[in-house]
PDB file of N, CA and C in Angstrom:
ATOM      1  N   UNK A   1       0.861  -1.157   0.000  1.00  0.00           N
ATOM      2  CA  UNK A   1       0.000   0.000   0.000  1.00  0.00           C
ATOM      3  C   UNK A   1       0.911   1.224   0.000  1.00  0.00           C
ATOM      4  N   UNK A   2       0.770   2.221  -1.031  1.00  0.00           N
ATOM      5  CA  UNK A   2       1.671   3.254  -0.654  1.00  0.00           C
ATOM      6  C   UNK A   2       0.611   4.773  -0.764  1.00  0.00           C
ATOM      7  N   UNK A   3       0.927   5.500  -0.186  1.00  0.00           N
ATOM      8  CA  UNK A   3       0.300   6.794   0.321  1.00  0.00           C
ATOM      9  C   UNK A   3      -0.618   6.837   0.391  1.00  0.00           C
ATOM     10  N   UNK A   4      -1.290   6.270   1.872  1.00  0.00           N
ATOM     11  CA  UNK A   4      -2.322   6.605   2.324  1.00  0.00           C
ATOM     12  C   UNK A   4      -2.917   7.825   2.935  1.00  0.00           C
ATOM     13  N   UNK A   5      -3.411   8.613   2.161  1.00  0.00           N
ATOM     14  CA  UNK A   5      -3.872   9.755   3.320  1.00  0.00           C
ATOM     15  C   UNK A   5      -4.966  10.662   2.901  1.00  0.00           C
ATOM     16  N   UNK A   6      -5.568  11.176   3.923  1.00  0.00           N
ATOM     17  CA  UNK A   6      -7.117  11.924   3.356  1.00  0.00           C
ATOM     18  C   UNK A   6      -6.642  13.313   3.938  1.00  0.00           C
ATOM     19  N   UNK A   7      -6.521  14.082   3.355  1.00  0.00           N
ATOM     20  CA  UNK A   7      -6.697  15.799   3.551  1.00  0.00           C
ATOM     21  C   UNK A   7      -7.349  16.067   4.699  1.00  0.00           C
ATOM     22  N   UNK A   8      -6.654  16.758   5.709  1.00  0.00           N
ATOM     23  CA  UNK A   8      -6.890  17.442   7.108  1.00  0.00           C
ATOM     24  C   UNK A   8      -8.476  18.027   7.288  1.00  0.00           C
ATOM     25  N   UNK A   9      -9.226  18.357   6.230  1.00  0.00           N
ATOM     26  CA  UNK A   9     -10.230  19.441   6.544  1.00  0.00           C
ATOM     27  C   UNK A   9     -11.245  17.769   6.605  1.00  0.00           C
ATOM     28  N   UNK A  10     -10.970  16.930   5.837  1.00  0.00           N
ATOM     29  CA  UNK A  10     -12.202  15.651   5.339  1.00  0.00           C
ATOM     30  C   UNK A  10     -11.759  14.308   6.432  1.00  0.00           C
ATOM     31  N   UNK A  11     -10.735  14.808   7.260  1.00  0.00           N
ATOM     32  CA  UNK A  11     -10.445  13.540   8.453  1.00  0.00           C
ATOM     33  C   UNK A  11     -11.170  13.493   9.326  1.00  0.00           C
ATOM     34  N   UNK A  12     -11.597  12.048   9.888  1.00  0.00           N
ATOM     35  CA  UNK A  12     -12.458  11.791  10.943  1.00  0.00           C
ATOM     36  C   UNK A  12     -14.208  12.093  10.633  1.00  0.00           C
ATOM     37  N   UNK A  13     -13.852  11.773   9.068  1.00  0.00           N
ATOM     38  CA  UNK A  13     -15.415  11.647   8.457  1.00  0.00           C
ATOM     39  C   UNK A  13     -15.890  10.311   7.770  1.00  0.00           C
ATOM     40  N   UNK A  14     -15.019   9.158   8.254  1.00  0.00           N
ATOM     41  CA  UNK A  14     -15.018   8.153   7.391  1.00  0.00           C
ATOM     42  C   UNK A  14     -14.394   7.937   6.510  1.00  0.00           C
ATOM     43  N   UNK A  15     -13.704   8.538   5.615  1.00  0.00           N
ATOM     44  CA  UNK A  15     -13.542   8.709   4.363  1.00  0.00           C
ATOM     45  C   UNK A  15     -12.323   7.700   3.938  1.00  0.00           C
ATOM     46  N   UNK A  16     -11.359   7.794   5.163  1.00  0.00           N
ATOM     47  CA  UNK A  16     -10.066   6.697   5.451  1.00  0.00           C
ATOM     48  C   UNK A  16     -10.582   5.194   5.378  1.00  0.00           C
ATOM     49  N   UNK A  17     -11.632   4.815   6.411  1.00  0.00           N
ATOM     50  CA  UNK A  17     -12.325   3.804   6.915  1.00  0.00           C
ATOM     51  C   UNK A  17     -12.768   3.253   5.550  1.00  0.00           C
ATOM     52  N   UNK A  18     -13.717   3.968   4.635  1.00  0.00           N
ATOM     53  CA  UNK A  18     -14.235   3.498   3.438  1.00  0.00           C
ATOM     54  C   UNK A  18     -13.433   2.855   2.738  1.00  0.00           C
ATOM     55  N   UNK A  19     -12.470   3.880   2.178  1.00  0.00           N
ATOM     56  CA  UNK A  19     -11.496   3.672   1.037  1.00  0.00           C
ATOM     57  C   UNK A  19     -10.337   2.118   1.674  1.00  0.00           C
ATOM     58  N   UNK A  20     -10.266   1.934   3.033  1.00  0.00           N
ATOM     59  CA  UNK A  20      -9.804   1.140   3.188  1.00  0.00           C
ATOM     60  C   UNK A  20     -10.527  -0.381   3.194  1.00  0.00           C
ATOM     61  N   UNK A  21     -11.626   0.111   3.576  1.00  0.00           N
ATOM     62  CA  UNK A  21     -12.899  -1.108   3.474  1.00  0.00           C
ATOM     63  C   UNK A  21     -13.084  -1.793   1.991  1.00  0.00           C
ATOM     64  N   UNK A  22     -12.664  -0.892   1.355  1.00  0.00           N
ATOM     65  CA  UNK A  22     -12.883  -1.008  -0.493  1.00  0.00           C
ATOM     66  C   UNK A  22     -11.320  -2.128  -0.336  1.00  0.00           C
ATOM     67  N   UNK A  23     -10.262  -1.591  -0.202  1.00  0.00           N
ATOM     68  CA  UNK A  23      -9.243  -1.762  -0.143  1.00  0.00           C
ATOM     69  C   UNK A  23      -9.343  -3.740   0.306  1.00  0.00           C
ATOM     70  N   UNK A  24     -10.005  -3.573   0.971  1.00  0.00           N
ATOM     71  CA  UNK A  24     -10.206  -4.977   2.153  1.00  0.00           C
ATOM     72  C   UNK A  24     -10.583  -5.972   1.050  1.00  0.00           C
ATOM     73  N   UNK A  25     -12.434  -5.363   0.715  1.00  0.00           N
ATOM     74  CA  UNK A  25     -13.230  -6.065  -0.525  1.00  0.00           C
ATOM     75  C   UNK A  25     -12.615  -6.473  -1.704  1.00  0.00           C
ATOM     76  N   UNK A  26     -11.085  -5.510  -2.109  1.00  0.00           N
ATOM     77  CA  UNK A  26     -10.892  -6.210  -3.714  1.00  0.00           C
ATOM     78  C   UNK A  26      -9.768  -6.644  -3.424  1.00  0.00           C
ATOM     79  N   UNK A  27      -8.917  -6.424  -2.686  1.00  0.00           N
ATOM     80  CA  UNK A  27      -7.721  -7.459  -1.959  1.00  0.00           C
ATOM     81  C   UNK A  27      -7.501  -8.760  -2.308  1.00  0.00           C
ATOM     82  N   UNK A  28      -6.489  -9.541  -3.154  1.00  0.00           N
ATOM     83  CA  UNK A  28      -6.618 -10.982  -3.160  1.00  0.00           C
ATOM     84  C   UNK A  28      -4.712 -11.335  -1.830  1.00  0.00           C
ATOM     85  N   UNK A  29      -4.489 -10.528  -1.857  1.00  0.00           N
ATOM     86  CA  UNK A  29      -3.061 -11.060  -0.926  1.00  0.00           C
ATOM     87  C   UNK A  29      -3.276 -11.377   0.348  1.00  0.00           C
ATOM     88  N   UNK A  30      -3.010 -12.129   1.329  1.00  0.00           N
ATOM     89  CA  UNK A  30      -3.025 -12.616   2.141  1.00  0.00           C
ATOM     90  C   UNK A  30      -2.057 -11.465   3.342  1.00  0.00           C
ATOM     91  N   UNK A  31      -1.060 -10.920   2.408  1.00  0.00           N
ATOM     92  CA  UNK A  31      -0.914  -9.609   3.218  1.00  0.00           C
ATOM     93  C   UNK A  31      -0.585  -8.070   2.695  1.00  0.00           C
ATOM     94  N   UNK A  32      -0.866  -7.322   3.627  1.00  0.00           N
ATOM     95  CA  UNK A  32      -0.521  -5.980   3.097  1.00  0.00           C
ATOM     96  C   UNK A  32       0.454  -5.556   4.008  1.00  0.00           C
ATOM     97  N   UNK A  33       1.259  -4.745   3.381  1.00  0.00           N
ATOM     98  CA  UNK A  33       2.483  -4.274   4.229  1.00  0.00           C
ATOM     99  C   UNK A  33       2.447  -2.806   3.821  1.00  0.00           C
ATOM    100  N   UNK A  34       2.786  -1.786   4.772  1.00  0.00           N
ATOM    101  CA  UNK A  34       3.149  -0.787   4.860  1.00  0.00           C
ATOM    102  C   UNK A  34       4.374   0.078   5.524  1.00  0.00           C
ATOM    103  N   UNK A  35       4.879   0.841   5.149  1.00  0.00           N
ATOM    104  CA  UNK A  35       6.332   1.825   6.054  1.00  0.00           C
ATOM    105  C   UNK A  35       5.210   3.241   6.497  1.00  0.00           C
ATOM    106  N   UNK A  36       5.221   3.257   7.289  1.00  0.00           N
ATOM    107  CA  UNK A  36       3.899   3.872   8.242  1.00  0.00           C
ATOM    108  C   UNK A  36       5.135   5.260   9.206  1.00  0.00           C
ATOM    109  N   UNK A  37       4.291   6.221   8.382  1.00  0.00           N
ATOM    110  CA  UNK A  37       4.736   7.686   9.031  1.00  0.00           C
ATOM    111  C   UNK A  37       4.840   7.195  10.659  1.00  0.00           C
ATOM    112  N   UNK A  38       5.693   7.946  11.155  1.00  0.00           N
ATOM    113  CA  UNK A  38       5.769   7.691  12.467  1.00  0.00           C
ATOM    114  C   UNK A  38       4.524   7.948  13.290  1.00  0.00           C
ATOM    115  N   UNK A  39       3.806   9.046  12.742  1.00  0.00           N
ATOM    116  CA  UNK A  39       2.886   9.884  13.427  1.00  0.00           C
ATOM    117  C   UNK A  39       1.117   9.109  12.811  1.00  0.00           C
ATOM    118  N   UNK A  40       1.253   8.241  11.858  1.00  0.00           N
ATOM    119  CA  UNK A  40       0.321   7.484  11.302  1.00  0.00           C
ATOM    120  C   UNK A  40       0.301   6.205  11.922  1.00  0.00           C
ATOM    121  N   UNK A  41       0.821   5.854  12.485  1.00  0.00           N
ATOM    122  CA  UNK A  41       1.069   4.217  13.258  1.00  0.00           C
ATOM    123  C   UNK A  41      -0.236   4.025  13.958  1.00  0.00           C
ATOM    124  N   UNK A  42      -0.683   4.911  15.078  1.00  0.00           N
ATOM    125  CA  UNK A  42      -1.962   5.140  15.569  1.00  0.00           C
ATOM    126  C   UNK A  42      -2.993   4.905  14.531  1.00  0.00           C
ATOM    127  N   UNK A  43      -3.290   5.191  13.606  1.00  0.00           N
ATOM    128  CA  UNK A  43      -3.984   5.142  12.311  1.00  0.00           C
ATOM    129  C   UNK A  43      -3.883   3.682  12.018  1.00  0.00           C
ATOM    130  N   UNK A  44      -2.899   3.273  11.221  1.00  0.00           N
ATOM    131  CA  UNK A  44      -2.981   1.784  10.844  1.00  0.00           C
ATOM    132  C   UNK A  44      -3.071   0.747  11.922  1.00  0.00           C
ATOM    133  N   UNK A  45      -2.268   0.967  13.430  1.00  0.00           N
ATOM    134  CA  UNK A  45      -3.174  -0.252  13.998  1.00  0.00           C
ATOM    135  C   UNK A  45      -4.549  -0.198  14.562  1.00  0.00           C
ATOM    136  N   UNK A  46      -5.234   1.101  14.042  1.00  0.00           N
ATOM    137  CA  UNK A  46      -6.789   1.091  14.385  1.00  0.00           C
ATOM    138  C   UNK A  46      -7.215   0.207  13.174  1.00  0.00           C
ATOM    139  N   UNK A  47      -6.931   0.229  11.936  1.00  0.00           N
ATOM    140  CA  UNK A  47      -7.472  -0.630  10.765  1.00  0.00           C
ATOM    141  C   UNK A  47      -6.919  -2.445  10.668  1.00  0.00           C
ATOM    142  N   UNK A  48      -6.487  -2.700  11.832  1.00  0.00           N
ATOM    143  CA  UNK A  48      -5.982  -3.800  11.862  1.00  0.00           C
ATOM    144  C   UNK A  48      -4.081  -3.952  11.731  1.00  0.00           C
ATOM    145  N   UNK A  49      -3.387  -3.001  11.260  1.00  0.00           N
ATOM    146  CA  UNK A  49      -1.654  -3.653  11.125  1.00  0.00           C
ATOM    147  C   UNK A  49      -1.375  -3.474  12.376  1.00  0.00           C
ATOM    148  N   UNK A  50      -0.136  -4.291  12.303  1.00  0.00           N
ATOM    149  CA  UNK A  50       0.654  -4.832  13.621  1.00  0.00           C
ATOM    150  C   UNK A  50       1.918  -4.011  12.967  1.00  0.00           C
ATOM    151  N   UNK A  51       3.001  -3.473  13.650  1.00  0.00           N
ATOM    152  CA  UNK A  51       4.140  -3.293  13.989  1.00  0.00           C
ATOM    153  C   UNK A  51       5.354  -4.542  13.853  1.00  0.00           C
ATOM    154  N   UNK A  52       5.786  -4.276  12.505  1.00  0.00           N
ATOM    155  CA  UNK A  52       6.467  -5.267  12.031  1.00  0.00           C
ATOM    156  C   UNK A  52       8.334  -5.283  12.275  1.00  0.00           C
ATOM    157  N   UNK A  53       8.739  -4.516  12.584  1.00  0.00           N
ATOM    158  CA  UNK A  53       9.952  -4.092  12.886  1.00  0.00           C
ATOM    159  C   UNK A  53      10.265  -2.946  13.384  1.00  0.00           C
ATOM    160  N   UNK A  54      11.448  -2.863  13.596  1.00  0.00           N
ATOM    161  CA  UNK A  54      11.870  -1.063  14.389  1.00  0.00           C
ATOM    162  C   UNK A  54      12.139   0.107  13.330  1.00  0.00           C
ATOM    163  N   UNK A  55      11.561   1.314  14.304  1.00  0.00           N
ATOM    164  CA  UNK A  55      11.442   2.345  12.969  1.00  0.00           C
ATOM    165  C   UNK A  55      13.126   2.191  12.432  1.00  0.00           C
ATOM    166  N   UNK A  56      12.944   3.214  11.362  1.00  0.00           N
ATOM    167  CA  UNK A  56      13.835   2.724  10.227  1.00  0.00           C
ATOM    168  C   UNK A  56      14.028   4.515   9.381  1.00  0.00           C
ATOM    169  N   UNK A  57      14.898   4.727   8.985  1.00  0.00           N
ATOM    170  CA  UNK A  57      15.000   5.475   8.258  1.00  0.00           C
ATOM    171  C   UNK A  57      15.654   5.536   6.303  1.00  0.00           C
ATOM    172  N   UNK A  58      14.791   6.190   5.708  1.00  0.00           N
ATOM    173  CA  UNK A  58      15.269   6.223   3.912  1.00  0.00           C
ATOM    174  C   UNK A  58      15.131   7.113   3.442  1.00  0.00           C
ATOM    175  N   UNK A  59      16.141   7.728   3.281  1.00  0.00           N
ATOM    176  CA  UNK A  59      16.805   8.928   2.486  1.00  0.00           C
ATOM    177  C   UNK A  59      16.430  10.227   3.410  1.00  0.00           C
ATOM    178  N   UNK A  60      15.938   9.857   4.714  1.00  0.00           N
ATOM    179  CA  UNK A  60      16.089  11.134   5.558  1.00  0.00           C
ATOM    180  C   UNK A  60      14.534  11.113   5.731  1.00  0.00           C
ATOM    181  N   UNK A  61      13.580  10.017   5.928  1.00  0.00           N
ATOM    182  CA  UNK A  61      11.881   9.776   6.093  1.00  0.00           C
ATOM    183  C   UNK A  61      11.997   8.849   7.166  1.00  0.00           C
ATOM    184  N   UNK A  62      12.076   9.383   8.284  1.00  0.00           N
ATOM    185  CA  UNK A  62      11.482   7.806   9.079  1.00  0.00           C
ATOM    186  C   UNK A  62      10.098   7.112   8.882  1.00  0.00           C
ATOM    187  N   UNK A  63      10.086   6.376   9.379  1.00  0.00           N
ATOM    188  CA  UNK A  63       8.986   5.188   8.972  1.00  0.00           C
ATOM    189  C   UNK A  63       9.345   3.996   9.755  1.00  0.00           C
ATOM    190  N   UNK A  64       7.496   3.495  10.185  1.00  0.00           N
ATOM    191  CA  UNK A  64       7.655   2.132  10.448  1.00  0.00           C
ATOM    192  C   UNK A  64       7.478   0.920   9.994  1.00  0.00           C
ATOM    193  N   UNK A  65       7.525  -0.397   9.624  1.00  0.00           N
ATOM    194  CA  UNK A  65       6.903  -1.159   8.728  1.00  0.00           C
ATOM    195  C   UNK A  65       5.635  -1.759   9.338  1.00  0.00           C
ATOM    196  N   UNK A  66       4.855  -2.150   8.831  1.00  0.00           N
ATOM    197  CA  UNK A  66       3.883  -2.472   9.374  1.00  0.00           C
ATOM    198  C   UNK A  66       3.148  -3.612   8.813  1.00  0.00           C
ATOM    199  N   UNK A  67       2.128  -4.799   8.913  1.00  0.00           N
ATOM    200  CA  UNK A  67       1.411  -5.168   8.340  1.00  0.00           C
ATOM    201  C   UNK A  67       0.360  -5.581   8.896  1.00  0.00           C
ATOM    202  N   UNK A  68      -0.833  -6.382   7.465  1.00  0.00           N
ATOM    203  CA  UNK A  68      -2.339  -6.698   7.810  1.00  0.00           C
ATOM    204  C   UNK A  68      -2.373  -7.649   6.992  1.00  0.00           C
ATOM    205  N   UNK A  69      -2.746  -8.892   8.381  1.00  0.00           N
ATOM    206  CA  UNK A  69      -3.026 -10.194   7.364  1.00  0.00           C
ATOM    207  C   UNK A  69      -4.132 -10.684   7.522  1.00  0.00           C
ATOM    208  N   UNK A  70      -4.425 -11.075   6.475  1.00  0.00           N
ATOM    209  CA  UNK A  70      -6.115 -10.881   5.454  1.00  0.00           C
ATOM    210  C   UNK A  70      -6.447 -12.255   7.012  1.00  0.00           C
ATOM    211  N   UNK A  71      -7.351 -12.584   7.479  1.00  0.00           N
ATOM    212  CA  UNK A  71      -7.350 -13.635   8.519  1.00  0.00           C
ATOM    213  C   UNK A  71      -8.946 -14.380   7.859  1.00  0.00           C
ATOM    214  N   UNK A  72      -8.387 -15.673   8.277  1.00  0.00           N
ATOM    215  CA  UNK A  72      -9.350 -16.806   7.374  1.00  0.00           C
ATOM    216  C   UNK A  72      -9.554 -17.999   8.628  1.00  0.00           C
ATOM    217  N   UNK A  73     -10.761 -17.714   8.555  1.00  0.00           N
ATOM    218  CA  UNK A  73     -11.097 -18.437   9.814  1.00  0.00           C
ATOM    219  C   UNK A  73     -11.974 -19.708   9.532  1.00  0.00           C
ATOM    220  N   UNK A  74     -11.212 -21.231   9.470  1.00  0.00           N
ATOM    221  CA  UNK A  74     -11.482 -22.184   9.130  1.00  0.00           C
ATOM    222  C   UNK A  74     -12.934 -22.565  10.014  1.00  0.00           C
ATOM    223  N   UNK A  75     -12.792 -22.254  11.271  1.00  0.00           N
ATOM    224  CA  UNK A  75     -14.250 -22.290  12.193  1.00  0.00           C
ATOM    225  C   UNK A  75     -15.082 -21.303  12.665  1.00  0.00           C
ATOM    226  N   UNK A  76     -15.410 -20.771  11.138  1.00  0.00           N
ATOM    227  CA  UNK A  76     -16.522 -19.828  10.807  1.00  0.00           C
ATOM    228  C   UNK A  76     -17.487 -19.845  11.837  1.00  0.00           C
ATOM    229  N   UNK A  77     -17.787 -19.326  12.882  1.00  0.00           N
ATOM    230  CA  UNK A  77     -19.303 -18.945  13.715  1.00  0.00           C
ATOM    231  C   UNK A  77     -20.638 -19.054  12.377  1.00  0.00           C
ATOM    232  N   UNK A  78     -20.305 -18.530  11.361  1.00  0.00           N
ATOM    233  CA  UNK A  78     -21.209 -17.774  10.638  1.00  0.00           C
ATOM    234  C   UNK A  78     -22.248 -18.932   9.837  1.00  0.00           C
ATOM    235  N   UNK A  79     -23.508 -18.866   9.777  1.00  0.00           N
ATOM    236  CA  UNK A  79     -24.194 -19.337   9.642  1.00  0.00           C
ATOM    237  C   UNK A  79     -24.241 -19.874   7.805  1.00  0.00           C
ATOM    238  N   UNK A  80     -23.885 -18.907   7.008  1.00  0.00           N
ATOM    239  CA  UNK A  80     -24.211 -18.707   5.793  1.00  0.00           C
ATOM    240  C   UNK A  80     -23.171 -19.136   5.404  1.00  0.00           C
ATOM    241  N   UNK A  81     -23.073 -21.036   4.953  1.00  0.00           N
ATOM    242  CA  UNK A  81     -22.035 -21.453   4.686  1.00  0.00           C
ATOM    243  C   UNK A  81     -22.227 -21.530   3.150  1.00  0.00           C
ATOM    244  N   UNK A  82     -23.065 -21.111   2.587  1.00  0.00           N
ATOM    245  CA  UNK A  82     -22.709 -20.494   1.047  1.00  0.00           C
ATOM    246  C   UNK A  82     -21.960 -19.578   0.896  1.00  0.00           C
ATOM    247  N   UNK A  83     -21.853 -18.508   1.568  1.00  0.00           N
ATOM    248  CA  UNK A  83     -21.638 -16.980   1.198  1.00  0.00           C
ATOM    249  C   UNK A  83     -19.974 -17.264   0.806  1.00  0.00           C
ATOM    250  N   UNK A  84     -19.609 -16.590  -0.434  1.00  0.00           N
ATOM    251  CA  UNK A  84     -18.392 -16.828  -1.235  1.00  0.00           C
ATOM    252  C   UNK A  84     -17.395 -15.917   0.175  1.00  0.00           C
ATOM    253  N   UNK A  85     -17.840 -15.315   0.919  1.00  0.00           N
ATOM    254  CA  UNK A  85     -16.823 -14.876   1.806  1.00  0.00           C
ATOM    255  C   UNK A  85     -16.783 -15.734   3.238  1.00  0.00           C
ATOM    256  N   UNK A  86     -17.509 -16.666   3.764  1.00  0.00           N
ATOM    257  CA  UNK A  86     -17.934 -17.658   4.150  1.00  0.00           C
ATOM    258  C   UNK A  86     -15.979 -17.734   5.024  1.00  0.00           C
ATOM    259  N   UNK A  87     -15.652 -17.437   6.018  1.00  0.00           N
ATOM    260  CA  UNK A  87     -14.425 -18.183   6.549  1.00  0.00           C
ATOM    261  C   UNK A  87     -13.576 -17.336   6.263  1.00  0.00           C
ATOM    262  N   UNK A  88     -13.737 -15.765   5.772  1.00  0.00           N
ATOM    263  CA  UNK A  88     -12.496 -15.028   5.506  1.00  0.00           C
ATOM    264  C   UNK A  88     -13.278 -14.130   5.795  1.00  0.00           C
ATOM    265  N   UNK A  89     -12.972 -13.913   7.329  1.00  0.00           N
ATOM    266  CA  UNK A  89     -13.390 -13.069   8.229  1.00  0.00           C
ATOM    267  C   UNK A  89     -12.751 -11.380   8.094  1.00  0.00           C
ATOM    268  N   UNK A  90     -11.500 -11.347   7.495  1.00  0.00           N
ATOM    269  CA  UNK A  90     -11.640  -9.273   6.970  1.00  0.00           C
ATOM    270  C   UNK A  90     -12.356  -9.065   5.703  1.00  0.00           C
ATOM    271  N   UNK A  91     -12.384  -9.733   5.208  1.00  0.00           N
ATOM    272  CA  UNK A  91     -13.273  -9.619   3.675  1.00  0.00           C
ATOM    273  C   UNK A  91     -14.879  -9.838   4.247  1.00  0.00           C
ATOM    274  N   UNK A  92     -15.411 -10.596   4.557  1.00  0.00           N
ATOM    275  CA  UNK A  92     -16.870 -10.173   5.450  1.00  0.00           C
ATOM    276  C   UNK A  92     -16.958  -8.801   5.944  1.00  0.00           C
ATOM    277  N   UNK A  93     -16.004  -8.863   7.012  1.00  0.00           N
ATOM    278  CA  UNK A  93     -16.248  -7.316   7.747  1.00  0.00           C
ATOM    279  C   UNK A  93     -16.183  -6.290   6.934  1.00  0.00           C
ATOM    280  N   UNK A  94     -15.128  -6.103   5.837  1.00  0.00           N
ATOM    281  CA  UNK A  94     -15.385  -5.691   4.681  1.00  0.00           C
ATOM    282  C   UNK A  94     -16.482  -5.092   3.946  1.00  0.00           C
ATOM    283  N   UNK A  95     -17.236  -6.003   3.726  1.00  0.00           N
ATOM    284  CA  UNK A  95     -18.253  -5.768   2.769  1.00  0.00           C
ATOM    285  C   UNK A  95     -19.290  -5.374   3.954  1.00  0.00           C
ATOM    286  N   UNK A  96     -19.503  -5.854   4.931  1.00  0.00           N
ATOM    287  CA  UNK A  96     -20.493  -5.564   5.790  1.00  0.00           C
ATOM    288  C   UNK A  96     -20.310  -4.187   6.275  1.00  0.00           C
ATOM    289  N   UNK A  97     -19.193  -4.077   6.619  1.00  0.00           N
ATOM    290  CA  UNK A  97     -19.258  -2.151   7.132  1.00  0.00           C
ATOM    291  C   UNK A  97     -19.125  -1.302   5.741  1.00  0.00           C
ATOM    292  N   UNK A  98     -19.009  -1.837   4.334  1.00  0.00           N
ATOM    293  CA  UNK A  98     -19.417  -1.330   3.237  1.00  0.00           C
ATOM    294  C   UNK A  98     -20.482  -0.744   3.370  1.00  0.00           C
ATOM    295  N   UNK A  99     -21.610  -1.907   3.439  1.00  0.00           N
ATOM    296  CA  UNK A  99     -22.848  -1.818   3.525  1.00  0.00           C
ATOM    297  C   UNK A  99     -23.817  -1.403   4.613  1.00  0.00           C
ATOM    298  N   UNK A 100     -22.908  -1.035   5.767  1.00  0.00           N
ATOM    299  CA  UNK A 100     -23.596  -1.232   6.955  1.00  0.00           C
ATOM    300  C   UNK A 100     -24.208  -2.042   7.582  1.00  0.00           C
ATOM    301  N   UNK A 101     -24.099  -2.918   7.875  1.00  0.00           N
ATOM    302  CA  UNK A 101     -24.449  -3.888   8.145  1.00  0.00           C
ATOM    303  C   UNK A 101     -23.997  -4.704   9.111  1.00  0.00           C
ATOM    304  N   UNK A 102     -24.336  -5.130  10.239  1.00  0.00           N
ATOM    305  CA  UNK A 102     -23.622  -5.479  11.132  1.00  0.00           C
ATOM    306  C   UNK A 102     -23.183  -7.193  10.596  1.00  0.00           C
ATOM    307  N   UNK A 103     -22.168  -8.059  11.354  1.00  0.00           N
ATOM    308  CA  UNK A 103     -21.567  -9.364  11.016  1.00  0.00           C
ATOM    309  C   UNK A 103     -22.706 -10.091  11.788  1.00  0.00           C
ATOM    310  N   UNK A 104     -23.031 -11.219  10.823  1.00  0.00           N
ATOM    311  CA  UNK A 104     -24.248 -12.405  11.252  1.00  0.00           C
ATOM    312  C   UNK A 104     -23.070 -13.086  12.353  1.00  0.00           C
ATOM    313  N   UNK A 105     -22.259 -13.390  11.965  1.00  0.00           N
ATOM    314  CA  UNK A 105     -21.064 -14.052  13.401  1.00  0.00           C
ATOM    315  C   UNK A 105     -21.494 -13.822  14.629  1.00  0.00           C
ATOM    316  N   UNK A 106     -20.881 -12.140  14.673  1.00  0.00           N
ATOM    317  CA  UNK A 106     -21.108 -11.057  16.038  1.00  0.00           C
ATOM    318  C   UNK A 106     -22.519 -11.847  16.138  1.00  0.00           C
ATOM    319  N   UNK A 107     -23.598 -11.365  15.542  1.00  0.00           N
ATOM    320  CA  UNK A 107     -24.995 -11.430  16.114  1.00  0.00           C
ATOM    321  C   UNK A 107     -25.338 -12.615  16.847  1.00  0.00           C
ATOM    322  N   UNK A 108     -24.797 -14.302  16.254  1.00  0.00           N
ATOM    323  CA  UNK A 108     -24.905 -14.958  16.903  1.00  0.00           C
ATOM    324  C   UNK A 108     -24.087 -15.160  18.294  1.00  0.00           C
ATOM    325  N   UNK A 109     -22.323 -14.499  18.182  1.00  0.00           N
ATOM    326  CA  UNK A 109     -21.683 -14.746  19.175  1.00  0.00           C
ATOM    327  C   UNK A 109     -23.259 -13.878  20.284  1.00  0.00           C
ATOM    328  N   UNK A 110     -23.673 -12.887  20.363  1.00  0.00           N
ATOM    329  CA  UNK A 110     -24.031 -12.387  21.315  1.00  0.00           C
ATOM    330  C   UNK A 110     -25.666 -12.868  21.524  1.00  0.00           C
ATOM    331  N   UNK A 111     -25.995 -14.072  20.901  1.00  0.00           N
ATOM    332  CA  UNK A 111     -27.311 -14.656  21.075  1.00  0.00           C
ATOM    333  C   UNK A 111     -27.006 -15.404  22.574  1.00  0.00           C
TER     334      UNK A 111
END
């Protein structure tokens, strides 16, 4: 993933959240990696990356590396063992906070 960022006046309107949700939905890699502004780290491990090594510096930019792995969950909670996303639990959440929509999973975990 390289340059992620939404303009100061349109932050904290969703707009990050979406474009990354999109990001989620057409995704076929199992991971995404990023070198994460120092001051953006807060940011990406709210969307799921982990802290992959120690900051680092290139050509005078620090940065951290970071990644997000797509997670596939062989013992699906989820009822809808058709659904082509069926066991690949960020691609569900995905499309569901696309749509708004809360996860049939969640709903049953809390039955």
């Amino acid at each position: 993933m390289a340059l992620f960022f939404v303009a100061g006046d349109y932050q904290q309107k969703g707009i990050g959240r979406s474009l990354w949700n999109t990001v989620l939905a057409e995704n076929t890699s199992p991971i995404i990696t990023v070198h994460s502004s120092v001051y953006a780290v807060p940011v990406y491990e709210k969307l799921g990356f982990v802290i992959t090594g120690e900051r680092q510096e290139s050509d005078g930019i620090q940065f951290v590396p970071m990644e997000y792995r797509m997670l596939l969950n062989e013992n699906c909670p989820c009822s809808k063992t058709q659904c082509s996303r069926h066991g690949k639990c960020n691609e569900c959440r995905a499309h569901h906070a696309k749509h708004n929509r809360p996860l049939p999973c969640e709903n049953q975990e809390q039955s």
